[in-house]
C-alpha atoms as a PDB file:
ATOM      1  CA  UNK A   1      13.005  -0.420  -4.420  1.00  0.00           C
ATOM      2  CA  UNK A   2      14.535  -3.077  -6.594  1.00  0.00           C
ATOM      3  CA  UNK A   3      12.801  -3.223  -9.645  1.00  0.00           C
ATOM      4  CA  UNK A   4      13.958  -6.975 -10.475  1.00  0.00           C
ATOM      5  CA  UNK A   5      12.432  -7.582  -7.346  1.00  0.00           C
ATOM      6  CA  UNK A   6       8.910  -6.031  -8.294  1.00  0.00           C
ATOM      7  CA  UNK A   7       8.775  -8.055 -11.361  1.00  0.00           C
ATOM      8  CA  UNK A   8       8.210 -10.824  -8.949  1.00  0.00           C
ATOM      9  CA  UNK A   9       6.232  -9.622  -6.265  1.00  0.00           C
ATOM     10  CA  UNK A  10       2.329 -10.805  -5.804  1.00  0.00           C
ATOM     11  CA  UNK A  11       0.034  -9.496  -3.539  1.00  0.00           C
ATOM     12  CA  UNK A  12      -0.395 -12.683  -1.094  1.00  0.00           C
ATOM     13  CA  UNK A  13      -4.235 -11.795  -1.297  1.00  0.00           C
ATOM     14  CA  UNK A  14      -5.595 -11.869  -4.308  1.00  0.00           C
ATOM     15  CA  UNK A  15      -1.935 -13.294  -5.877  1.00  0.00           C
ATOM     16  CA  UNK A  16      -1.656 -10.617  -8.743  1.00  0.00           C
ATOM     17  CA  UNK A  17       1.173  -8.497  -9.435  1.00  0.00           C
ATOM     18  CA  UNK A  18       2.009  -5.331  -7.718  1.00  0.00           C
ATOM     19  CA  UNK A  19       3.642  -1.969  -8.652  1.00  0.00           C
ATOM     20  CA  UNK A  20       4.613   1.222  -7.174  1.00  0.00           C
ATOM     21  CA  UNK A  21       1.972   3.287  -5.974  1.00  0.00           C
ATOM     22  CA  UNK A  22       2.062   6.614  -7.746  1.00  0.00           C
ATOM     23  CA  UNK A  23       4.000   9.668  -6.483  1.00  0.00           C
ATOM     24  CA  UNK A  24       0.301  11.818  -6.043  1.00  0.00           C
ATOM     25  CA  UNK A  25      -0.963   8.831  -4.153  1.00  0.00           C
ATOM     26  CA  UNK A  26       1.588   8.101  -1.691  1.00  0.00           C
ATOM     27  CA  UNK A  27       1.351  12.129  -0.918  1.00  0.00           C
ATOM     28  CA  UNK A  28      -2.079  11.306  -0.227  1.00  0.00           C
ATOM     29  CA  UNK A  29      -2.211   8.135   1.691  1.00  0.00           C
ATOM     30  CA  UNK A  30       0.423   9.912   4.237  1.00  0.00           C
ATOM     31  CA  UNK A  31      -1.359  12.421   4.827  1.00  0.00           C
ATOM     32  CA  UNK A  32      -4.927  10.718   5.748  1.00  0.00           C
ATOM     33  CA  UNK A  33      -2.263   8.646   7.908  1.00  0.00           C
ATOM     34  CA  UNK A  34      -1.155  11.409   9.493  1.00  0.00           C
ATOM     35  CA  UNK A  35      -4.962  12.325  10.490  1.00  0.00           C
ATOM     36  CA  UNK A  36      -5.336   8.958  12.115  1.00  0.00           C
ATOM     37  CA  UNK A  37      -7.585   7.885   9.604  1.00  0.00           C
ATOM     38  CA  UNK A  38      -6.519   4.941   8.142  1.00  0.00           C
ATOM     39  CA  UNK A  39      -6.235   0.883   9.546  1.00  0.00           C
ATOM     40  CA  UNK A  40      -4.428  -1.805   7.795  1.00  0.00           C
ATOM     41  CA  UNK A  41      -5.962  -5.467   7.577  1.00  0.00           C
ATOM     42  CA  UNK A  42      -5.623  -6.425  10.929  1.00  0.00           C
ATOM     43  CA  UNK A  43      -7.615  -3.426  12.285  1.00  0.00           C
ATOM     44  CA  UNK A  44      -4.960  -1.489  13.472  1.00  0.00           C
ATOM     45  CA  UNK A  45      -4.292   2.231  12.775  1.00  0.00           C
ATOM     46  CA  UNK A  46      -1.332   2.551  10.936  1.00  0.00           C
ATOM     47  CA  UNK A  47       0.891   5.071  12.756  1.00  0.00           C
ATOM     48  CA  UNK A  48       4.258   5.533  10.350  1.00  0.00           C
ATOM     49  CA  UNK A  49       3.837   7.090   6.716  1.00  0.00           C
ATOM     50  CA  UNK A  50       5.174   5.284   4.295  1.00  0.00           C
ATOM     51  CA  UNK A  51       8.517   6.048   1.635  1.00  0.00           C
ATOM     52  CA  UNK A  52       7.507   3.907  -0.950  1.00  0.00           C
ATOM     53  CA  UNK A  53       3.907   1.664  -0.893  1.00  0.00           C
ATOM     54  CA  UNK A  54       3.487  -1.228  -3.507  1.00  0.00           C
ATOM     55  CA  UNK A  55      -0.821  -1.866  -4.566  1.00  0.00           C
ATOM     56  CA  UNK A  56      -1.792  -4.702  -5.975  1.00  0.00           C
ATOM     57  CA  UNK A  57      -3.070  -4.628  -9.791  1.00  0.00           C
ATOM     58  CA  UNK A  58      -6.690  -4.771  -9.448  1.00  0.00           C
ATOM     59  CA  UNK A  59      -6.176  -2.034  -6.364  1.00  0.00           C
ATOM     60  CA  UNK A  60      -7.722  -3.721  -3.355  1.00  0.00           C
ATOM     61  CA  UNK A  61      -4.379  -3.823  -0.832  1.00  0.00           C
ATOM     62  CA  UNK A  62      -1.606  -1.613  -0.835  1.00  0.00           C
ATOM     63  CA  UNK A  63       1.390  -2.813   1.117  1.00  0.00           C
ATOM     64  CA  UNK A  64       4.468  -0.814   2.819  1.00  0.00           C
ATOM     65  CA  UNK A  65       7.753  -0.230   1.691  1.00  0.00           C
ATOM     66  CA  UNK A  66      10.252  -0.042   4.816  1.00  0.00           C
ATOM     67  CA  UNK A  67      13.771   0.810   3.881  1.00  0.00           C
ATOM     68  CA  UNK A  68      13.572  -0.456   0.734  1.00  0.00           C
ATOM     69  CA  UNK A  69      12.043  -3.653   1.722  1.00  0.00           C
ATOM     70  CA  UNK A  70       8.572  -4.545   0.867  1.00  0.00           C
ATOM     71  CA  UNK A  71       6.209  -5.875   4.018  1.00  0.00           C
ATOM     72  CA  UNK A  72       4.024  -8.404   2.163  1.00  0.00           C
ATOM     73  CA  UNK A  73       1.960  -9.486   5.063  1.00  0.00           C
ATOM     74  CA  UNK A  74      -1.727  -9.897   4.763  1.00  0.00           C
ATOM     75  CA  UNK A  75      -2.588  -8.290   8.326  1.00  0.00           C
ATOM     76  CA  UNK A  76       0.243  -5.047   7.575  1.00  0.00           C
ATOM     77  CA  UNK A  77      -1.660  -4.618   3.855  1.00  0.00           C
ATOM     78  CA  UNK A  78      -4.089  -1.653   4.257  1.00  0.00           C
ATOM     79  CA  UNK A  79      -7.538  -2.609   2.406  1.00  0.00           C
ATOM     80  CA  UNK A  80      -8.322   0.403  -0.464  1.00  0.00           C
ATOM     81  CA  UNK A  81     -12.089   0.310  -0.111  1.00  0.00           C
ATOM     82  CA  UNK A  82     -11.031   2.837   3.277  1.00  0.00           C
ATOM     83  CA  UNK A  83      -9.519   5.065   0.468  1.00  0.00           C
ATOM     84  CA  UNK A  84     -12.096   5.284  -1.813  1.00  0.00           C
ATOM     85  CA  UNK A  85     -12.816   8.325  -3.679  1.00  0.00           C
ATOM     86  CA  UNK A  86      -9.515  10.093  -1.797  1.00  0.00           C
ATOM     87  CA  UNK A  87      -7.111   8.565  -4.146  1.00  0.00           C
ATOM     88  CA  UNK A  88      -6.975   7.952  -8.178  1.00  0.00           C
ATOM     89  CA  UNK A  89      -6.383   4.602  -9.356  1.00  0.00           C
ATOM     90  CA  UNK A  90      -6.853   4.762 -12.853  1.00  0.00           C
END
């Protein structure tokens, strides 16, 4: 992902900044997407793991990363609250 880019980027929910999500946390949010278990904003299940996810700063959405391109659309953004106490965001 383009780093200038990031600099730039705000969540188009709560309009902070986003950054990476962290190595450990990407393992993890793959993996409860590979059990099914996890819908993005819309209410769909979200089928395809993700390469790279960007979170917003106060860690309330996280948003995909597809091909080095970052999907910044409210209804693809997956809501944290589902991914609480499964993931550290500290």
């Amino acid at each position: 992902m383009n780093k200038e880019l990031l600099t730039i980027l705000v969540c188009p929910v709560t309009k902070l900044p986003v950054r990476l999500l962290s190595r450990s946390n990407l393992q993890i949010l793959n993996r409860i997407i590979s059990e099914g278990n996890l819908q993005n904003a819309a209410g769909q299940r979200v089928d395809s793991q993700f390469s790279q996810a960007l979170i917003a700063r106060n860690n309330t959405m996280i948003y995909p990363v597809k091909d080095g391109i970052p999907i910044m659309l409210e209804d693809q953004a997956i809501p944290v609250n589902q991914l609480e106490g499964k993931i550290s965001l500290t």
